[in-house]
PDB file of N, CA and C in Angstrom:
ATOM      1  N   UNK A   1       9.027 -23.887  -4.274  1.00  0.00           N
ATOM      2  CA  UNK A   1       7.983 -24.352  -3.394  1.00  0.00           C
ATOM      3  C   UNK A   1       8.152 -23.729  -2.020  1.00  0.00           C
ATOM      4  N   UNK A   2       7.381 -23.633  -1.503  1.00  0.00           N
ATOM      5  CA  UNK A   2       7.257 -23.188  -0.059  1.00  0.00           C
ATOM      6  C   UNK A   2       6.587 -23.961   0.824  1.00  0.00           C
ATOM      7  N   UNK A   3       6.758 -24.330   1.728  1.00  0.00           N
ATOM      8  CA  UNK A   3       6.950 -25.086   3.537  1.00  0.00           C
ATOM      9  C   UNK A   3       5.790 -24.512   4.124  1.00  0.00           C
ATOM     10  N   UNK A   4       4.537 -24.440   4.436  1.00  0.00           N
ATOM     11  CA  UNK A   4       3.124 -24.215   4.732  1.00  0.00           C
ATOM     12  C   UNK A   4       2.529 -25.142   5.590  1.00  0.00           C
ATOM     13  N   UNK A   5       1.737 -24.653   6.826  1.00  0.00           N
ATOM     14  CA  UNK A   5       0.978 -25.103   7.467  1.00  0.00           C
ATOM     15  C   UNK A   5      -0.135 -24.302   6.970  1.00  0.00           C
ATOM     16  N   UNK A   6      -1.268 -26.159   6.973  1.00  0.00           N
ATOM     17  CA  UNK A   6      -2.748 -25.257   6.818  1.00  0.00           C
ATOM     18  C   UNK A   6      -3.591 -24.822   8.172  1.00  0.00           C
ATOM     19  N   UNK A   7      -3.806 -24.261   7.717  1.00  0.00           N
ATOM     20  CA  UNK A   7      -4.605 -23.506   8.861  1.00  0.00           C
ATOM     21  C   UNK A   7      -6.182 -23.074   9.338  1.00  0.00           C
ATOM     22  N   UNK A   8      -6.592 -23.775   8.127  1.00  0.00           N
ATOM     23  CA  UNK A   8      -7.783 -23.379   7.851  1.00  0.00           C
ATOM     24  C   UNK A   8      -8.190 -23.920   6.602  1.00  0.00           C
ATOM     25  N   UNK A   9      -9.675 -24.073   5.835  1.00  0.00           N
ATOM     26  CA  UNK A   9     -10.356 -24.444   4.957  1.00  0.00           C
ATOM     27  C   UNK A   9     -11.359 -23.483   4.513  1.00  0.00           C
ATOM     28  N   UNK A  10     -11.474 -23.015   2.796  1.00  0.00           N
ATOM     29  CA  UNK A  10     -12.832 -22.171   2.540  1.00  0.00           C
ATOM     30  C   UNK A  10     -13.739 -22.617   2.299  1.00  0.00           C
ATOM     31  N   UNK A  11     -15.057 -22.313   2.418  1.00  0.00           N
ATOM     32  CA  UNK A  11     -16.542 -22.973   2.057  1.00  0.00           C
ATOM     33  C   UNK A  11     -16.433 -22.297   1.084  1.00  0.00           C
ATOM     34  N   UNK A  12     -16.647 -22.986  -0.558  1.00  0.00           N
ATOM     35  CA  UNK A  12     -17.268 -22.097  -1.463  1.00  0.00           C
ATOM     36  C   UNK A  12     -18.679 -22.742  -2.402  1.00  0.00           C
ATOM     37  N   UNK A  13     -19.494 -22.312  -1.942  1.00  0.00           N
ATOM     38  CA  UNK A  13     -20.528 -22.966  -2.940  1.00  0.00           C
ATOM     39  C   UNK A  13     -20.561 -22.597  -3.815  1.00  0.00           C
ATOM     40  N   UNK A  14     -19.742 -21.588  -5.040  1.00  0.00           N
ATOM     41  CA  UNK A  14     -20.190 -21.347  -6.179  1.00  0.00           C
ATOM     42  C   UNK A  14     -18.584 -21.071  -6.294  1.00  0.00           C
ATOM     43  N   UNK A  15     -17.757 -22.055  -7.297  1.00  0.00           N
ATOM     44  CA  UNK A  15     -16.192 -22.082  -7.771  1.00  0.00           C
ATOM     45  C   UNK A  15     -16.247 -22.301  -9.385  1.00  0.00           C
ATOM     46  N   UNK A  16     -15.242 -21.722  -9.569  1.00  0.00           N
ATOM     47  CA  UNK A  16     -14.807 -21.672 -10.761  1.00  0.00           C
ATOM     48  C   UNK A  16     -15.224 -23.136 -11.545  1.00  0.00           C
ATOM     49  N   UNK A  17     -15.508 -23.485 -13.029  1.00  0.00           N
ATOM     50  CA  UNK A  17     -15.805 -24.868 -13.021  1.00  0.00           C
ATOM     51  C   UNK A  17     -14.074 -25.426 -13.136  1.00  0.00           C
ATOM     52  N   UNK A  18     -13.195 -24.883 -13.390  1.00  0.00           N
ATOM     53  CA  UNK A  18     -12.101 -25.645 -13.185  1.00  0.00           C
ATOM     54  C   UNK A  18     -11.687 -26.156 -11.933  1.00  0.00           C
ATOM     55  N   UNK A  19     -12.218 -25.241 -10.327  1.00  0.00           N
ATOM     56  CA  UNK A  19     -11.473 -25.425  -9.394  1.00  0.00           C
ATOM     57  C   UNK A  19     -12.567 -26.514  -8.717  1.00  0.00           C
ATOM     58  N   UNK A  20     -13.730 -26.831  -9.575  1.00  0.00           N
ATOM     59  CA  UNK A  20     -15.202 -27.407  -8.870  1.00  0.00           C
ATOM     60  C   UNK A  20     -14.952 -28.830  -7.593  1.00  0.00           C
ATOM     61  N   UNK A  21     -13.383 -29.581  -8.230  1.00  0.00           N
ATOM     62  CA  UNK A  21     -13.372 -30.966  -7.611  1.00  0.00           C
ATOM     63  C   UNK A  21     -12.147 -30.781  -6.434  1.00  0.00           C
ATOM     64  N   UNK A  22     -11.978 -29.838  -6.162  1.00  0.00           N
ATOM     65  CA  UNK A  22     -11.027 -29.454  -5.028  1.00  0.00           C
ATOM     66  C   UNK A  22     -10.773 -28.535  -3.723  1.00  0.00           C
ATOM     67  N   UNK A  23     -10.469 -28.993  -2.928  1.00  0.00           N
ATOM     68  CA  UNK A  23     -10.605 -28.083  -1.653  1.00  0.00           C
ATOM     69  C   UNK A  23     -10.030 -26.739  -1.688  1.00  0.00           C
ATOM     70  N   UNK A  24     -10.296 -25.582  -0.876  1.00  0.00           N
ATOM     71  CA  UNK A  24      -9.051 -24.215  -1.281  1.00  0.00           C
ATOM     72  C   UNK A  24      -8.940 -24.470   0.809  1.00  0.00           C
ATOM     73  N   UNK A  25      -7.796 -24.401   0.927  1.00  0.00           N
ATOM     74  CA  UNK A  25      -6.767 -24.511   1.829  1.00  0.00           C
ATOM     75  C   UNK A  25      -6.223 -23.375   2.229  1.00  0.00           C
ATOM     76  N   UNK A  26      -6.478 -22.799   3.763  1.00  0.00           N
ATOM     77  CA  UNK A  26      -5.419 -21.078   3.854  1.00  0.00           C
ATOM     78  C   UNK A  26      -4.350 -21.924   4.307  1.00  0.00           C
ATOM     79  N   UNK A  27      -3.440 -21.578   4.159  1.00  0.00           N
ATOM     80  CA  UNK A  27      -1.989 -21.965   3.816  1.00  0.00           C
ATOM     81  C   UNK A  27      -1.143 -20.682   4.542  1.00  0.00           C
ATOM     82  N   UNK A  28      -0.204 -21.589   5.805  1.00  0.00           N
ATOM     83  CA  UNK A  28       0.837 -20.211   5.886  1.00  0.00           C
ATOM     84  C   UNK A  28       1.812 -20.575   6.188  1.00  0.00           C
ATOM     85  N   UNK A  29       2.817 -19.909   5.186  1.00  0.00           N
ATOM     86  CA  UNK A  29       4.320 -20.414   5.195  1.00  0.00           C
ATOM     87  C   UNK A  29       4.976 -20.196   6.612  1.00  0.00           C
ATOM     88  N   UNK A  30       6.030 -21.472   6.732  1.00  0.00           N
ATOM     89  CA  UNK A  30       6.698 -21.745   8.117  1.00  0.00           C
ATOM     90  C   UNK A  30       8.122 -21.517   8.019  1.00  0.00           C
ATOM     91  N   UNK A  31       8.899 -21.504   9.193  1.00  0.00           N
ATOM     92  CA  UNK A  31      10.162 -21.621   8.772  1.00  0.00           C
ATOM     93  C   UNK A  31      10.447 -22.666   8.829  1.00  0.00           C
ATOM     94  N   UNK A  32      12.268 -22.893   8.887  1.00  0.00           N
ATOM     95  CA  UNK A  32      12.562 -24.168   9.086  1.00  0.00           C
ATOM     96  C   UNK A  32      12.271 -24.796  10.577  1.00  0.00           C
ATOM     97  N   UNK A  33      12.382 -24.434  12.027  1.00  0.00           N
ATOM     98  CA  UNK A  33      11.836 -24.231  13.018  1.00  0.00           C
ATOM     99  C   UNK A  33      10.250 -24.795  13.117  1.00  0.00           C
ATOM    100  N   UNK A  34       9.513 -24.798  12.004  1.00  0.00           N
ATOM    101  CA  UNK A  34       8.150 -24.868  12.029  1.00  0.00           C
ATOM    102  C   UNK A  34       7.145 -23.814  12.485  1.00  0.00           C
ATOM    103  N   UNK A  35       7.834 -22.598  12.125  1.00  0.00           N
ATOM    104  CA  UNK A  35       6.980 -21.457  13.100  1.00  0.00           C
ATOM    105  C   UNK A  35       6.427 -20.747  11.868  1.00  0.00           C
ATOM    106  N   UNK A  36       5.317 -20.601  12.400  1.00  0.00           N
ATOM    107  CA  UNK A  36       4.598 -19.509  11.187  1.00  0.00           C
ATOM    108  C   UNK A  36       5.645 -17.736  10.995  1.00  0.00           C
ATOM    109  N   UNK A  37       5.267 -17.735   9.759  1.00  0.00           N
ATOM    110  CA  UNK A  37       5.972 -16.793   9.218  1.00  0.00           C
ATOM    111  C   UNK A  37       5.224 -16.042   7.895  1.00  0.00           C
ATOM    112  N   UNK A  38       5.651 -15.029   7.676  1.00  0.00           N
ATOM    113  CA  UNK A  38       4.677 -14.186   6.489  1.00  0.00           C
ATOM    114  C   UNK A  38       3.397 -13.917   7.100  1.00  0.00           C
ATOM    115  N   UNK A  39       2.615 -13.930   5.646  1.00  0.00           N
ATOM    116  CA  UNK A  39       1.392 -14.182   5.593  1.00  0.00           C
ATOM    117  C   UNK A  39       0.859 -15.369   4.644  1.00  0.00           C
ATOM    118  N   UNK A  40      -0.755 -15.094   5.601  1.00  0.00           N
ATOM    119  CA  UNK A  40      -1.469 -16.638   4.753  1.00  0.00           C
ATOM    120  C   UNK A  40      -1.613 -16.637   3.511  1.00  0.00           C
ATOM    121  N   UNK A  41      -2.263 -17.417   2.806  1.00  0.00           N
ATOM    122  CA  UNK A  41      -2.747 -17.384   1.431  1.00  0.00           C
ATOM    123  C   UNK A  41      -3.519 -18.269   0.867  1.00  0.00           C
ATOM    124  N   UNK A  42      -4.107 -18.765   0.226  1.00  0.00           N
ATOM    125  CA  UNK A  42      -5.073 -19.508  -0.319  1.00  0.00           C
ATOM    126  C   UNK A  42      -4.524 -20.385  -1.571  1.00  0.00           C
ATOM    127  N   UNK A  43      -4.731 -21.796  -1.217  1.00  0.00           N
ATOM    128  CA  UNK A  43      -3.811 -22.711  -2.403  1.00  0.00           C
ATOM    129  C   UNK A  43      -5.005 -23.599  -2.272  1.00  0.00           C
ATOM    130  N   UNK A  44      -4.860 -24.251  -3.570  1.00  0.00           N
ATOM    131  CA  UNK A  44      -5.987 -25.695  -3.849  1.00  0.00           C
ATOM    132  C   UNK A  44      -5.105 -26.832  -4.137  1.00  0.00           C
ATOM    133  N   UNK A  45      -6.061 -27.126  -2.994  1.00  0.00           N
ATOM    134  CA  UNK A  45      -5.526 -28.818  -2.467  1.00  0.00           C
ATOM    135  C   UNK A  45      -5.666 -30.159  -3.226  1.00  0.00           C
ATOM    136  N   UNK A  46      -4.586 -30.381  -3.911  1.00  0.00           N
ATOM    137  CA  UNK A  46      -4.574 -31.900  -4.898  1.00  0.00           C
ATOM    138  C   UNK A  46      -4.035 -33.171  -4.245  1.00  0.00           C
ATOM    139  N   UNK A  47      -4.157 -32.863  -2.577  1.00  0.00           N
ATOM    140  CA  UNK A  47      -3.414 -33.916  -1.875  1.00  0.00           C
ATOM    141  C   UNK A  47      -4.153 -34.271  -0.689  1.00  0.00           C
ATOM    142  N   UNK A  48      -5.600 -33.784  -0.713  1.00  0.00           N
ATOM    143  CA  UNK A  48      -6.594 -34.176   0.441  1.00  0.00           C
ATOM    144  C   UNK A  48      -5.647 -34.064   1.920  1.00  0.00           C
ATOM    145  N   UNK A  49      -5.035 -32.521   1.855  1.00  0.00           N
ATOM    146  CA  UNK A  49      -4.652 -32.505   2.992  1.00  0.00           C
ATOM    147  C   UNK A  49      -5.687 -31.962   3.936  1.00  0.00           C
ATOM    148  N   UNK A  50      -5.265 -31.565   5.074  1.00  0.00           N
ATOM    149  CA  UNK A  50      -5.905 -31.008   5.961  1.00  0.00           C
ATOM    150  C   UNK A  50      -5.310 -29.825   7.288  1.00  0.00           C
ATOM    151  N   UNK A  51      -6.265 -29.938   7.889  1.00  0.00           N
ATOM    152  CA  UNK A  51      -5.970 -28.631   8.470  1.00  0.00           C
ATOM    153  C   UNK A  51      -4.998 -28.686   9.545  1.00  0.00           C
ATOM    154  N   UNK A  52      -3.806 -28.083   9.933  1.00  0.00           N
ATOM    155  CA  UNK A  52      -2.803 -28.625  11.020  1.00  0.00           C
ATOM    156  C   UNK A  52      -1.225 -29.016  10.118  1.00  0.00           C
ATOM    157  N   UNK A  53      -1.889 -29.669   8.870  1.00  0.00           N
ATOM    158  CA  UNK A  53      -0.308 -30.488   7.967  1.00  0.00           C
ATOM    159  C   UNK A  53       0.198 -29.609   7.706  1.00  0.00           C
ATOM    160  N   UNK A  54       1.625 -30.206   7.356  1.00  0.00           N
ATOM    161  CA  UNK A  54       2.600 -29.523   7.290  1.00  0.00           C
ATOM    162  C   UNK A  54       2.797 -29.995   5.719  1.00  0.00           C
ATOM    163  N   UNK A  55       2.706 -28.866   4.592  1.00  0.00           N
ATOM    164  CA  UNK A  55       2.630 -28.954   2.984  1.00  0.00           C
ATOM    165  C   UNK A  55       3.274 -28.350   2.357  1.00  0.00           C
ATOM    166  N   UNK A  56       3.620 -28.402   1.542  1.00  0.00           N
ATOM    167  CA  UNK A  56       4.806 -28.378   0.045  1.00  0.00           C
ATOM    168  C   UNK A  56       3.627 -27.445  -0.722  1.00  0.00           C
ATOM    169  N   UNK A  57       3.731 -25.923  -1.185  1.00  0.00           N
ATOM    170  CA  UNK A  57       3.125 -25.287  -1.848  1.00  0.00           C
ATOM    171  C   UNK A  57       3.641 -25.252  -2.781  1.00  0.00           C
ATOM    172  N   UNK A  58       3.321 -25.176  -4.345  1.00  0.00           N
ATOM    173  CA  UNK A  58       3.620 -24.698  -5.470  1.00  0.00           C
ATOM    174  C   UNK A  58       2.980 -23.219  -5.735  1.00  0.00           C
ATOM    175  N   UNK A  59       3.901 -22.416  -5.590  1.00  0.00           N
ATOM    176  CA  UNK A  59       2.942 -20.875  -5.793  1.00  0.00           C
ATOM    177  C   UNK A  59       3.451 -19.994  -7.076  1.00  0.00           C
ATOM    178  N   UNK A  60       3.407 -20.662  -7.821  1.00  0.00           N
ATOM    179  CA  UNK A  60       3.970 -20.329  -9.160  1.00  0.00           C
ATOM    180  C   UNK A  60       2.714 -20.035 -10.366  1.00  0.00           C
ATOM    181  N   UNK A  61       2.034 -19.236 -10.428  1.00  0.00           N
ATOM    182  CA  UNK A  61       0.344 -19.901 -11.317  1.00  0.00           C
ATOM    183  C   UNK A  61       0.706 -20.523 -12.871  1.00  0.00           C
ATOM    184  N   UNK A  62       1.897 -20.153 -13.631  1.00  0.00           N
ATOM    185  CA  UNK A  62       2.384 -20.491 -14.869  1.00  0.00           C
ATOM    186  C   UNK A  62       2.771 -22.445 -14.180  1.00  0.00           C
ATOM    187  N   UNK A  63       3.193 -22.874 -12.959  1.00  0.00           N
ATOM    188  CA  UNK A  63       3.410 -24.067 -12.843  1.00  0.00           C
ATOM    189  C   UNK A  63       2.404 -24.698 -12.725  1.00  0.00           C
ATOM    190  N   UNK A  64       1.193 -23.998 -12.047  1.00  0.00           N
ATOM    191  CA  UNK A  64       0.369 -24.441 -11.288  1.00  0.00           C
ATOM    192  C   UNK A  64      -0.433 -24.608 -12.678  1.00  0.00           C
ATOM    193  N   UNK A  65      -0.564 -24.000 -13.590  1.00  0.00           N
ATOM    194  CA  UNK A  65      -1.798 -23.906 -14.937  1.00  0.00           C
ATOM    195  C   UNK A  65      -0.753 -25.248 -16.098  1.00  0.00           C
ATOM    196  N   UNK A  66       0.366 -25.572 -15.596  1.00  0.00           N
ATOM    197  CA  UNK A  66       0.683 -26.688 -16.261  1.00  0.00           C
ATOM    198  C   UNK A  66       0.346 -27.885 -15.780  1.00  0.00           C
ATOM    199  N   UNK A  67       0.500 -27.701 -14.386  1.00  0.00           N
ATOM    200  CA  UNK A  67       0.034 -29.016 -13.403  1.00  0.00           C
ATOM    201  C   UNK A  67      -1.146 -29.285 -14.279  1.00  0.00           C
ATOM    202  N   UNK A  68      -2.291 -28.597 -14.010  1.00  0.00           N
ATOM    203  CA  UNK A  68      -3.321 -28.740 -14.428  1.00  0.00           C
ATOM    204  C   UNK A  68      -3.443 -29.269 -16.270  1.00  0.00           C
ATOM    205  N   UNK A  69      -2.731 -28.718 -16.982  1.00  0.00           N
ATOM    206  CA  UNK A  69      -2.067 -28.839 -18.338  1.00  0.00           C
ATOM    207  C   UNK A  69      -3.916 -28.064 -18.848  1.00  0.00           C
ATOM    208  N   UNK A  70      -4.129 -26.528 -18.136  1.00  0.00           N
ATOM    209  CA  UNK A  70      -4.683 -25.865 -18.220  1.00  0.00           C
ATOM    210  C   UNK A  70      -4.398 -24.266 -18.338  1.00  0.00           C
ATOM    211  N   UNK A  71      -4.141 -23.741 -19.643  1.00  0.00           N
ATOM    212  CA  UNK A  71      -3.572 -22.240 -19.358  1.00  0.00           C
ATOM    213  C   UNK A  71      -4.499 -21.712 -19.558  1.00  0.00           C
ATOM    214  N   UNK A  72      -6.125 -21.622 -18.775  1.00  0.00           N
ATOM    215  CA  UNK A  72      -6.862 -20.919 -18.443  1.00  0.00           C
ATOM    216  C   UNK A  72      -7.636 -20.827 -16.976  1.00  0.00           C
ATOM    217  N   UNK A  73      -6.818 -21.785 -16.417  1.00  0.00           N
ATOM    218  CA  UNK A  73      -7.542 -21.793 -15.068  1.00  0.00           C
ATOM    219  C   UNK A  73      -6.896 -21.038 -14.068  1.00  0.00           C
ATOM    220  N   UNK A  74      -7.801 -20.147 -13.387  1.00  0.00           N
ATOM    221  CA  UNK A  74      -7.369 -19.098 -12.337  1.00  0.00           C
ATOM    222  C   UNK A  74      -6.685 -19.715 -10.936  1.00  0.00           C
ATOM    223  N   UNK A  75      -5.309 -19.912 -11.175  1.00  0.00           N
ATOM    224  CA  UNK A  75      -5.071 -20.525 -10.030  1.00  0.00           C
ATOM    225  C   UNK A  75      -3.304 -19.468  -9.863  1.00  0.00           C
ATOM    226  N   UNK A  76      -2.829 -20.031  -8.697  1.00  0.00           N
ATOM    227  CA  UNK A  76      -1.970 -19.452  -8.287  1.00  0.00           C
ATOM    228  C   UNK A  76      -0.783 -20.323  -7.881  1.00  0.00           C
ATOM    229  N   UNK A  77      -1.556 -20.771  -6.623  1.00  0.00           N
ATOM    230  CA  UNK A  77      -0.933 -21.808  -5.402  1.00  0.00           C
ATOM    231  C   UNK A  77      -1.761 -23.091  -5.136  1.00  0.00           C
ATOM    232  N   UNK A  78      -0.763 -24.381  -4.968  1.00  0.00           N
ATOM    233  CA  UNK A  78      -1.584 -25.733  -5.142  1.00  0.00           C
ATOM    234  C   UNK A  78      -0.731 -26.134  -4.672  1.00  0.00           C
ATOM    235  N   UNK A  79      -1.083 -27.034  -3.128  1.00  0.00           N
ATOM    236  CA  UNK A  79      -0.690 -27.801  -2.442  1.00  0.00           C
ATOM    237  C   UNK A  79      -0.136 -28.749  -3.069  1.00  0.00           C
ATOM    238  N   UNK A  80       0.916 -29.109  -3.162  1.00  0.00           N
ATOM    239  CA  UNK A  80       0.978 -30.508  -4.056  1.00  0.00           C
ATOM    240  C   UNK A  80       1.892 -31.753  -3.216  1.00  0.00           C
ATOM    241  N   UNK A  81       2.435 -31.373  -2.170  1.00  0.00           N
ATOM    242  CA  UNK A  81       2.511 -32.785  -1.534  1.00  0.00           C
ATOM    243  C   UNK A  81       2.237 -32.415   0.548  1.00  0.00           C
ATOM    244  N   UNK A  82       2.281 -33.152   0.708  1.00  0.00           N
ATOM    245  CA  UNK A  82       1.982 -33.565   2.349  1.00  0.00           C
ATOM    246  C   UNK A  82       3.669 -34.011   3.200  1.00  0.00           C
ATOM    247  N   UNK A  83       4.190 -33.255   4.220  1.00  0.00           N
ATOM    248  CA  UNK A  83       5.591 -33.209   4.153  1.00  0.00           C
ATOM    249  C   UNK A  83       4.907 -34.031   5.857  1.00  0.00           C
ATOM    250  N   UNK A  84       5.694 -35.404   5.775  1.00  0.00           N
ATOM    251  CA  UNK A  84       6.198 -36.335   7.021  1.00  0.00           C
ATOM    252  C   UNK A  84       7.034 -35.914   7.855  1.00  0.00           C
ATOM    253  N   UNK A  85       8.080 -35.588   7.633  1.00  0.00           N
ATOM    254  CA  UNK A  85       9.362 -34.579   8.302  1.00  0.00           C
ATOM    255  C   UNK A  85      10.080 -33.863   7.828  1.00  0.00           C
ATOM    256  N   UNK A  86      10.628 -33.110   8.422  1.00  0.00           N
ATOM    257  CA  UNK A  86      12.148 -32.468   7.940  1.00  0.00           C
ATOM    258  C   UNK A  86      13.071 -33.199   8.820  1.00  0.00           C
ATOM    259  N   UNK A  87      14.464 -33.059   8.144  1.00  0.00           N
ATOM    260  CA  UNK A  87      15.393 -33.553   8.526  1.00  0.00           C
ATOM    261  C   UNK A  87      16.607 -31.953   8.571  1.00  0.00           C
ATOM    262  N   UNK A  88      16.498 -31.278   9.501  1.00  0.00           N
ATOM    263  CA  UNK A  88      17.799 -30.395   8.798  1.00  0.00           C
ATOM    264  C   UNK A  88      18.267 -29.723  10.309  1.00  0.00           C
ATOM    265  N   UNK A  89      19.910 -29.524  10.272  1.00  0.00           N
ATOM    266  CA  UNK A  89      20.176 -28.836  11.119  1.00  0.00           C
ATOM    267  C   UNK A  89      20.089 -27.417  10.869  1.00  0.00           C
ATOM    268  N   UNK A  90      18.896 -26.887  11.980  1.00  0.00           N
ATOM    269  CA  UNK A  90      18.407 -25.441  11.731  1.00  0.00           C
ATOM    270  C   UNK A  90      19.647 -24.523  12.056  1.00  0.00           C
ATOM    271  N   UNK A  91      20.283 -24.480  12.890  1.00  0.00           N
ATOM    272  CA  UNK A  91      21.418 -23.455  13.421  1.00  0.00           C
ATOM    273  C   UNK A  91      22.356 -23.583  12.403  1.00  0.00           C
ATOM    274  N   UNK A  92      22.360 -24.397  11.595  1.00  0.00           N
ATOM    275  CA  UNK A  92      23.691 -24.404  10.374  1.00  0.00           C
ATOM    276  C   UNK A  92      22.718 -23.984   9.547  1.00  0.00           C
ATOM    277  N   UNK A  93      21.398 -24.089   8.939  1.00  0.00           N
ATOM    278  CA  UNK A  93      20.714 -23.242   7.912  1.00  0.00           C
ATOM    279  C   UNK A  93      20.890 -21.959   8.036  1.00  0.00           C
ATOM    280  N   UNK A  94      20.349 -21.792   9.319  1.00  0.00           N
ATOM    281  CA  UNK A  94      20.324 -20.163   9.636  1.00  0.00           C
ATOM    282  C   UNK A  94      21.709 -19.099   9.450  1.00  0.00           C
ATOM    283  N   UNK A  95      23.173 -20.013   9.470  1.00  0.00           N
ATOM    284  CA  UNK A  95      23.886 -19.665   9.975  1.00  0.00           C
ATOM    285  C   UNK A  95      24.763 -19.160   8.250  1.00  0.00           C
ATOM    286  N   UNK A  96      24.144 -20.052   6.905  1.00  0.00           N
ATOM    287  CA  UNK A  96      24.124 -20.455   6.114  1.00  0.00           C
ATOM    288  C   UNK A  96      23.363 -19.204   4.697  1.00  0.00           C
ATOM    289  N   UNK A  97      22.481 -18.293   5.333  1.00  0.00           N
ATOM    290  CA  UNK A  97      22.018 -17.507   4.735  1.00  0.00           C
ATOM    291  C   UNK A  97      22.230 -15.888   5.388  1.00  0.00           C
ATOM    292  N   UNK A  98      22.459 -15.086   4.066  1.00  0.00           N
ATOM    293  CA  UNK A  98      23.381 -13.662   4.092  1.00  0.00           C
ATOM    294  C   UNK A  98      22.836 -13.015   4.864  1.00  0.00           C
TER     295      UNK A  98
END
């Protein structure tokens, strides 16, 4: 999973009929810090988040087409929870990876 702020929302009037009952969310991974990092990407939202939260991506599409318990739906990345806090000492994470 990956650590994502949304950032944004797509208008789509014409979606897939699998993706028909859900929001698509630009999504961009953060660090631990909370700072944007990478690039954005586009995940569908099963957690009525919104724009600003701080979210738990699943970007796996083989996880994401089980979530669904659908191995035909075009998906990728799916928000799947809404993150309250972190708890972590960042200078020992950082200090922690090669």
């Amino acid at each position: 999973m990956i650590l994502c702020r949304v950032t944004g929302t797509v208008v789509a009037t014409q979606k897939h009929e699998h993706l028909r009952h859900n929001r698509i969310l630009i999504c961009h991974p953060v660090d631990l810090k909370k700072e944007l990092t990478g690039s954005s990407f586009l995940a569908l939202d099963v957690t009525d988040a919104g724009e600003g939260d701080l979210v738990l991506v699943n970007r796996e599409g083989g996880a994401a087409r089980i979530l669904f318990n659908d191995m035909h739906i075009p998906l990728q990345a799916v928000v799947v929870g809404i993150v309250d806090g972190i708890d972590v000492d960042v200078d020992q994470a950082c200090k922690a990876r090669p």
